[in-house]
N, C-alpha and C. Protein backbone atom coordinates (compact mmCIF):
# COMPACT_ATOMS: atom_id res chain seq x y z
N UNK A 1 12.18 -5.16 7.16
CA UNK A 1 11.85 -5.52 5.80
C UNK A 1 12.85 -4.87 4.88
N UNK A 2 13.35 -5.15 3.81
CA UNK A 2 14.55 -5.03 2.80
C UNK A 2 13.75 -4.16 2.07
N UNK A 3 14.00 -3.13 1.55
CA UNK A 3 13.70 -2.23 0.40
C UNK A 3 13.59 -2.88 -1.19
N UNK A 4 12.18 -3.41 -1.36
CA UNK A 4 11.93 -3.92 -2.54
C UNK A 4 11.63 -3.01 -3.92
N UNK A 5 12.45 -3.83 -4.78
CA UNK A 5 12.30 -3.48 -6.43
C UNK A 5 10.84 -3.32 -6.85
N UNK A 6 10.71 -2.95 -7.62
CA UNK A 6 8.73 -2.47 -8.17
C UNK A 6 8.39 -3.84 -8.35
N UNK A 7 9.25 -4.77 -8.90
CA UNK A 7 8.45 -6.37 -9.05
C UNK A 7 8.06 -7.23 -8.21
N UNK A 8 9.20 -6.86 -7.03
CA UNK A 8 8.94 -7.52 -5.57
C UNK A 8 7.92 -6.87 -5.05
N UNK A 9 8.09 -5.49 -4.99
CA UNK A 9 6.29 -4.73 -4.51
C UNK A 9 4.98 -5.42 -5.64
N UNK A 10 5.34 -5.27 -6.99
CA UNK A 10 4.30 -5.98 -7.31
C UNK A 10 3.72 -7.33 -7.24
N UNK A 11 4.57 -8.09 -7.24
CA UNK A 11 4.28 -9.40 -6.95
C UNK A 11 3.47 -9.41 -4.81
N UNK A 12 3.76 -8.49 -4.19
CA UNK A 12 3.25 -8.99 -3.13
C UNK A 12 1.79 -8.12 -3.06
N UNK A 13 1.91 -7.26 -4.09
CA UNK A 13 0.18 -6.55 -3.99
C UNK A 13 -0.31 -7.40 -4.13
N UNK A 14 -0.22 -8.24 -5.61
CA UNK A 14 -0.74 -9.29 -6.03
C UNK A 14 -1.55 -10.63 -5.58
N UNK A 15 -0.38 -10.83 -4.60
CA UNK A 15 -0.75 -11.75 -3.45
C UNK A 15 -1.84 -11.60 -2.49
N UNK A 16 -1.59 -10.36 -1.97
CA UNK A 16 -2.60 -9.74 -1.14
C UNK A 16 -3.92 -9.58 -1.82
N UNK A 17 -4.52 -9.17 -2.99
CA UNK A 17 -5.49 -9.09 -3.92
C UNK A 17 -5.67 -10.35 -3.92
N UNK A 18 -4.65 -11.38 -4.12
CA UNK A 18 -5.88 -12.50 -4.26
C UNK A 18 -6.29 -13.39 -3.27
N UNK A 19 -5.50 -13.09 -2.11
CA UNK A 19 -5.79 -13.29 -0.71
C UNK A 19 -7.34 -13.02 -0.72
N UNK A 20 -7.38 -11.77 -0.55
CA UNK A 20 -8.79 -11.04 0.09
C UNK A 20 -9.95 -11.12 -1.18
N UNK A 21 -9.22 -11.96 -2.33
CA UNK A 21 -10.60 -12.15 -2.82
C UNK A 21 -10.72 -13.75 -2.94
N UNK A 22 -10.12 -14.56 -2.64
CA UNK A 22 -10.24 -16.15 -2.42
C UNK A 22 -10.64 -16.20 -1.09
N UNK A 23 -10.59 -15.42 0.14
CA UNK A 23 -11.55 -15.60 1.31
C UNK A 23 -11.85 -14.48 1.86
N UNK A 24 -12.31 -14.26 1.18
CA UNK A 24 -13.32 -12.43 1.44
C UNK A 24 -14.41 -13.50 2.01
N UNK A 25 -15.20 -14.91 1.41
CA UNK A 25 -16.82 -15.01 2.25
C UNK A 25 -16.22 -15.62 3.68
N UNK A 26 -14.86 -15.54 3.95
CA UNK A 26 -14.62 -16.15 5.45
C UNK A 26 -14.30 -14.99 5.97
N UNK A 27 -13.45 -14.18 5.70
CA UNK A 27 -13.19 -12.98 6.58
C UNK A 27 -13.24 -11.70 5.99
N UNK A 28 -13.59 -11.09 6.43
CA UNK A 28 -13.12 -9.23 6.16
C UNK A 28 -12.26 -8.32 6.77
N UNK A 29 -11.11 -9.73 7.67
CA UNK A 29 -9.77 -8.91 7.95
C UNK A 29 -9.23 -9.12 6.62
N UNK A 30 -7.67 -8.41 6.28
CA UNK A 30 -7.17 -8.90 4.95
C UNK A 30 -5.77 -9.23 5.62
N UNK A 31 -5.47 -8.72 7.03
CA UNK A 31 -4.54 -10.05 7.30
C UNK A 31 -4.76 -11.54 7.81
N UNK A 32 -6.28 -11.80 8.00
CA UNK A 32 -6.64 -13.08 8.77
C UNK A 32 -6.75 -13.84 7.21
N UNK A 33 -7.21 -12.84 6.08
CA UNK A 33 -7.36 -13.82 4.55
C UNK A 33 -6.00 -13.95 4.04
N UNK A 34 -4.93 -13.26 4.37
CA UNK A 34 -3.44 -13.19 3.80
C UNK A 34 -2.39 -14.54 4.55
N UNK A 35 -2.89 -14.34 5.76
CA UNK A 35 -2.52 -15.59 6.39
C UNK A 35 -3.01 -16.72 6.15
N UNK A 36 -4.04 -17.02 5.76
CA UNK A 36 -4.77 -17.87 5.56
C UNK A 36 -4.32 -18.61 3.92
N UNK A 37 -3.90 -17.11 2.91
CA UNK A 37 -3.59 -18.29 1.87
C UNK A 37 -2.39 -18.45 2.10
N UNK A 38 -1.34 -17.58 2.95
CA UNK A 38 -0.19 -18.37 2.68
C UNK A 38 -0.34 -19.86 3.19
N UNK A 39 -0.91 -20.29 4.28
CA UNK A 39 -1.14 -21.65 4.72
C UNK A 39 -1.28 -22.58 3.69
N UNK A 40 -2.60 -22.18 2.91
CA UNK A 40 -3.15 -22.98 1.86
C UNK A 40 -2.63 -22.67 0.40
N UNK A 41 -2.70 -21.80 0.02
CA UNK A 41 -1.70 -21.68 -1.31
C UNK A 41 -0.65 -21.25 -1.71
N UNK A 42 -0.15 -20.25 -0.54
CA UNK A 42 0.92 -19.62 -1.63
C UNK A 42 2.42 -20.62 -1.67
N UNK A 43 3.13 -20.29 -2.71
CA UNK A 43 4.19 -20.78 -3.21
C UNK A 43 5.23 -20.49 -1.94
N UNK A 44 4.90 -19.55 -1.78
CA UNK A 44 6.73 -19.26 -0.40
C UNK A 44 5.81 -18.30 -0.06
N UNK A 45 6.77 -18.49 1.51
CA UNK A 45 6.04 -17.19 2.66
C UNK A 45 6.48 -15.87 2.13
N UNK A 46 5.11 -15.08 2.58
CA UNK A 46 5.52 -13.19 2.46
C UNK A 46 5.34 -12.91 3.95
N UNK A 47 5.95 -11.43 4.10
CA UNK A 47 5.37 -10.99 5.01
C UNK A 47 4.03 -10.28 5.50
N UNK A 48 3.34 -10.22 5.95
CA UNK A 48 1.52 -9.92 6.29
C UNK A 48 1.94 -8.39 6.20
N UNK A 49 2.47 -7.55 6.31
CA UNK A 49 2.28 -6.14 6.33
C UNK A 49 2.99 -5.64 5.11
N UNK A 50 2.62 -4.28 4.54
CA UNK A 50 3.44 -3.83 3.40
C UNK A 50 2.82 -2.58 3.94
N UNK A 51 3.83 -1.96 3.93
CA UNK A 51 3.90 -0.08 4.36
C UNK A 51 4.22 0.60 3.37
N UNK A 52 3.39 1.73 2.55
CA UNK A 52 4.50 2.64 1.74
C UNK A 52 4.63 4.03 2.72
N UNK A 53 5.10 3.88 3.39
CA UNK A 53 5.56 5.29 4.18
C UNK A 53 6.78 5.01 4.29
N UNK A 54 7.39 6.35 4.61
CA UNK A 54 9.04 6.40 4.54
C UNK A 54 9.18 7.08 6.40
N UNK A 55 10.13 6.61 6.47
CA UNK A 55 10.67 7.02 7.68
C UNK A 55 10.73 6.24 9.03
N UNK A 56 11.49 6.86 10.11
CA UNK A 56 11.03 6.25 11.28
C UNK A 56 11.70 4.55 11.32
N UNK A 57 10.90 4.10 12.01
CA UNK A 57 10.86 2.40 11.79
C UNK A 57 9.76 1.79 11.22
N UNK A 58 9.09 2.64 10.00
CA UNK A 58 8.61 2.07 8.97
C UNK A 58 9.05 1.34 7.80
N UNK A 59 8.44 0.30 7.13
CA UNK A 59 9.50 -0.11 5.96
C UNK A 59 9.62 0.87 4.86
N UNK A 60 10.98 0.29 4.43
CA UNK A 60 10.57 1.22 2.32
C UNK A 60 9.80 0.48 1.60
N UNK A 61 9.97 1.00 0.49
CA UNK A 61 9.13 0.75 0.19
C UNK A 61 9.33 1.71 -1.78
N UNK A 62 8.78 1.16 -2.73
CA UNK A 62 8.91 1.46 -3.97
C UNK A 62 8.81 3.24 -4.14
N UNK A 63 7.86 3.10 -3.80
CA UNK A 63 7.46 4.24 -3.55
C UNK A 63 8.43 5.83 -2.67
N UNK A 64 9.19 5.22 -1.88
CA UNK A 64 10.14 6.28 -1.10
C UNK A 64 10.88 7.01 -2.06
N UNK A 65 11.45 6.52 -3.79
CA UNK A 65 12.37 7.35 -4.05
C UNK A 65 11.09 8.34 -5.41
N UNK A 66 9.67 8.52 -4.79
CA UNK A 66 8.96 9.70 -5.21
C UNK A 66 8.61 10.66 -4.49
N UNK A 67 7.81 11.40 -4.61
CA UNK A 67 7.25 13.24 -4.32
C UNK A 67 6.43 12.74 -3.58
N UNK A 68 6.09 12.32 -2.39
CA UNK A 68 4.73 12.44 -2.26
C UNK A 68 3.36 13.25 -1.98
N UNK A 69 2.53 13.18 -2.49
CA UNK A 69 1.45 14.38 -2.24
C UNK A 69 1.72 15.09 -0.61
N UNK A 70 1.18 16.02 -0.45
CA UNK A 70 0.89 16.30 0.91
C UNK A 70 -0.45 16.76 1.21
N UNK A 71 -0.82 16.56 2.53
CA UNK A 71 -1.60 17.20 2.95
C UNK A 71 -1.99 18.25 3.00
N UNK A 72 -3.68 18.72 2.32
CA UNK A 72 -3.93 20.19 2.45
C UNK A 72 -4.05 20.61 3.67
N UNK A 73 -4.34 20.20 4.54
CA UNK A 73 -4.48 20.37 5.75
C UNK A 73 -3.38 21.03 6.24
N UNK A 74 -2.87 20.13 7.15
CA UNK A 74 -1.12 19.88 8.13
C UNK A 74 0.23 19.85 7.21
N UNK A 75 -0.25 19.52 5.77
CA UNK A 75 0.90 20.23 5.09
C UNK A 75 1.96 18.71 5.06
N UNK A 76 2.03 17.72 5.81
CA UNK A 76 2.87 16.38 5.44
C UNK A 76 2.39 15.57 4.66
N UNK A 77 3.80 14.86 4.76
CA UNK A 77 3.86 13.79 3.46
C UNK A 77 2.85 12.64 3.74
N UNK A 78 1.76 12.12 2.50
CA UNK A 78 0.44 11.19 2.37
C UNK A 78 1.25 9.73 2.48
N UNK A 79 0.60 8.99 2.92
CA UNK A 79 0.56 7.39 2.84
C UNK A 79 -0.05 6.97 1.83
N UNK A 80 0.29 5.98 1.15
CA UNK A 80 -0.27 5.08 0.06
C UNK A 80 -1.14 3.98 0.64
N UNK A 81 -2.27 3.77 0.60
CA UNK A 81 -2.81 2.37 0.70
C UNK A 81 -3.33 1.94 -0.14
N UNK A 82 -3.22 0.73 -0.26
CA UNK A 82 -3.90 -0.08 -1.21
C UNK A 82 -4.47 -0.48 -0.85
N UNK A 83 -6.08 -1.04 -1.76
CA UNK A 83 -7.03 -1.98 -2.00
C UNK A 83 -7.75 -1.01 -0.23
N UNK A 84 -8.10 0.06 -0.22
CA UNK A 84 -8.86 0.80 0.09
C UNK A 84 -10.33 0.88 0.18
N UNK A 85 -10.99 0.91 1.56
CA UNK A 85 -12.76 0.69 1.54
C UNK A 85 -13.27 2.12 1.98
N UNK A 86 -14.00 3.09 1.12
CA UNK A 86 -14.46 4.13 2.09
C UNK A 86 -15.81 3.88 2.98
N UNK A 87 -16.28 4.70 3.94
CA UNK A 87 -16.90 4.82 4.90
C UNK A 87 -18.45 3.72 3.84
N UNK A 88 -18.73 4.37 2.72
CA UNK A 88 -19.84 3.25 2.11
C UNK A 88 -20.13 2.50 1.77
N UNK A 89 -18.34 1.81 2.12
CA UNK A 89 -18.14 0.54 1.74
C UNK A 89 -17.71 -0.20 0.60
N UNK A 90 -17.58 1.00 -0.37
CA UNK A 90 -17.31 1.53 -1.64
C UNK A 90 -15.69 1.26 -1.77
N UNK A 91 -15.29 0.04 -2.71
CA UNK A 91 -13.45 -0.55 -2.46
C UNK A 91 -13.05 0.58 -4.08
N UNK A 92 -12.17 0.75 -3.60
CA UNK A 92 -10.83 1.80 -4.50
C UNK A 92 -9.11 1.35 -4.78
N UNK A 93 -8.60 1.16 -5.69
CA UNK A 93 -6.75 0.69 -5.83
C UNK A 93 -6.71 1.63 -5.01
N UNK A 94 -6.41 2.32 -4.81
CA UNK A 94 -5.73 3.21 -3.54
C UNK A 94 -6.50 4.41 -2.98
N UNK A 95 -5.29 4.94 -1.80
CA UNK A 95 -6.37 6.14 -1.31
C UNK A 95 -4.71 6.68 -0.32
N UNK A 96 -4.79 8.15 -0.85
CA UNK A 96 -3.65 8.57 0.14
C UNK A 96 -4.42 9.34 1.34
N UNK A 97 -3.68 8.85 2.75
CA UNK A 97 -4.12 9.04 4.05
C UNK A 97 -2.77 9.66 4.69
N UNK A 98 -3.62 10.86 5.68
CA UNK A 98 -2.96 11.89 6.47
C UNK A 98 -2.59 11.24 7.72
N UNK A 99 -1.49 10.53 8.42
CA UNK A 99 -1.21 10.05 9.88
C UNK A 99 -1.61 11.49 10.69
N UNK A 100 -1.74 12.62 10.07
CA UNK A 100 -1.62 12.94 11.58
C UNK A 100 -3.27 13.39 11.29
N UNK A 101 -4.13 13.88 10.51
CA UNK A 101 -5.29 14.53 10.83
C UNK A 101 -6.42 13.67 10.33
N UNK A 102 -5.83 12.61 10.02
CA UNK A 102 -6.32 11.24 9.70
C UNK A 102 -7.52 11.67 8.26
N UNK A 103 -7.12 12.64 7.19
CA UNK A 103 -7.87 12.92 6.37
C UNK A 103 -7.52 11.38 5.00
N UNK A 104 -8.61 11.50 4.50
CA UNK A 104 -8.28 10.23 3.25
C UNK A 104 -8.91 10.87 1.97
N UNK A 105 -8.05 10.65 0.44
CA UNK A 105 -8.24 10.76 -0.32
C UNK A 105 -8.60 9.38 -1.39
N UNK A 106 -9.63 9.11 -2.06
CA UNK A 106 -9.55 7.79 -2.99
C UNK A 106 -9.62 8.02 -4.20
N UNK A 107 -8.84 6.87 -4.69
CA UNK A 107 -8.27 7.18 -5.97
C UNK A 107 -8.67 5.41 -6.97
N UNK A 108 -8.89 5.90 -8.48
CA UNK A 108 -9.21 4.25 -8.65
C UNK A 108 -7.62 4.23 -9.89
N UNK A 109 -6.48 5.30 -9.73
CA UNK A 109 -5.34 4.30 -9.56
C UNK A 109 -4.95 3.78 -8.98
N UNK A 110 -4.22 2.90 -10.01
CA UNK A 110 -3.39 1.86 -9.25
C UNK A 110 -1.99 2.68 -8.70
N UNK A 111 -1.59 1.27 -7.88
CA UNK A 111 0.38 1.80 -7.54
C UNK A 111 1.28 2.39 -8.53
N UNK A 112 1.11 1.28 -9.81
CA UNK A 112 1.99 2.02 -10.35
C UNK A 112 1.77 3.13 -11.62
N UNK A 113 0.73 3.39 -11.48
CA UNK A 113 -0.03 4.67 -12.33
C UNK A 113 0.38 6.06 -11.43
N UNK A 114 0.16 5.57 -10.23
CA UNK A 114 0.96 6.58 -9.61
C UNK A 114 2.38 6.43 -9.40
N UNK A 115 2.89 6.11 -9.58
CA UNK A 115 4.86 6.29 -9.27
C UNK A 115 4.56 6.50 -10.93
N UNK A 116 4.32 6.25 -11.88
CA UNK A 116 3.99 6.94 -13.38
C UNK A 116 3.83 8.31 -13.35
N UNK A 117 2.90 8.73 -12.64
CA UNK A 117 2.55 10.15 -12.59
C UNK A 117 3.73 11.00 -11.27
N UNK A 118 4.07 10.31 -10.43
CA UNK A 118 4.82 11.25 -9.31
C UNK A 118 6.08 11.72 -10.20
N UNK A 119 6.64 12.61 -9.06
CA UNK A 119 7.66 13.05 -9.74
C UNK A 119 9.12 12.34 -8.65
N UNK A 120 9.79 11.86 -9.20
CA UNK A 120 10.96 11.14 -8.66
C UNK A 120 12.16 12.16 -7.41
N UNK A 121 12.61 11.81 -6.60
CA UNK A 121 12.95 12.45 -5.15
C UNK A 121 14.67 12.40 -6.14
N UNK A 122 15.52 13.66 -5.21
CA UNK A 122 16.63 13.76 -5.97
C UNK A 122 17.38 12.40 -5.09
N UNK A 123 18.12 12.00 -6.15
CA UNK A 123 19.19 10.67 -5.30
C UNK A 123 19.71 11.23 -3.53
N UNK A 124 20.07 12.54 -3.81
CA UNK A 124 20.86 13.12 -2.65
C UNK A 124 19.64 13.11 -1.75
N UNK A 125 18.70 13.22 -1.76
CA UNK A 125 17.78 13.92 -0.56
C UNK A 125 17.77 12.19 0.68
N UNK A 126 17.63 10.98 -0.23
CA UNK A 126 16.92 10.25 0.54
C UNK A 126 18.44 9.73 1.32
């Protein structure tokens, strides 16, 4: 996946949001509803996954040239997810999650309320 501009990330949240709420009463995967509208509505194909983690053979993502929180725990860098369900079923704009101790935080900002609030990574580091 190509390292998208904040408009290209926004435009595909977008998509995804209205995916999972135009067939949320058929499914409660949100890639079986994402696939589903590209079939039936959308304008041009996206791709079904969007990662904000950095590294590895993960994609970039808008988000890579900020700070990201870390873990109180284990001390590494948080994942961004969007459109987030906790354990009560209870949906949230986001929630940063620990890969390794699998802890989750929810949050009812959005994406870009947070890259608003982060603090920006030096050009040299990334």
């Amino acid at each position: 996946m190509k390292k998208l501009n904040f408009d290209e990330f926004q435009k595909r949240i977008n998509e995804v949001n209205k995916a999972c709420r135009i067939f949320q009463p058929l499914t409660n995967n949100m890639t079986e509803a994402f696939r589903l509208y590209q079939e039936v509505l959308a304008e041009e194909k996206m791709e079904v996954f969007i990662s904000t983690a950095v590294g590895g053979n993960k994609p970039s993502s808008p988000l890579d040239d900020f700070e990201r929180p870390k873990c109180p725990d284990c001390q590494i860098d948080l994942r961004l997810r969007v459109g987030a369900k906790d354990e009560g079923g209870k949906e949230w704009n986001t929630s940063w999650v620990c890969e390794n101790c699998k802890a989750e935080f929810y949050s009812d900002k959005t994406v870009q309320e947070w890259m608003n609030g982060l603090q920006r990574r030096d050009v040299q580091e990334q």
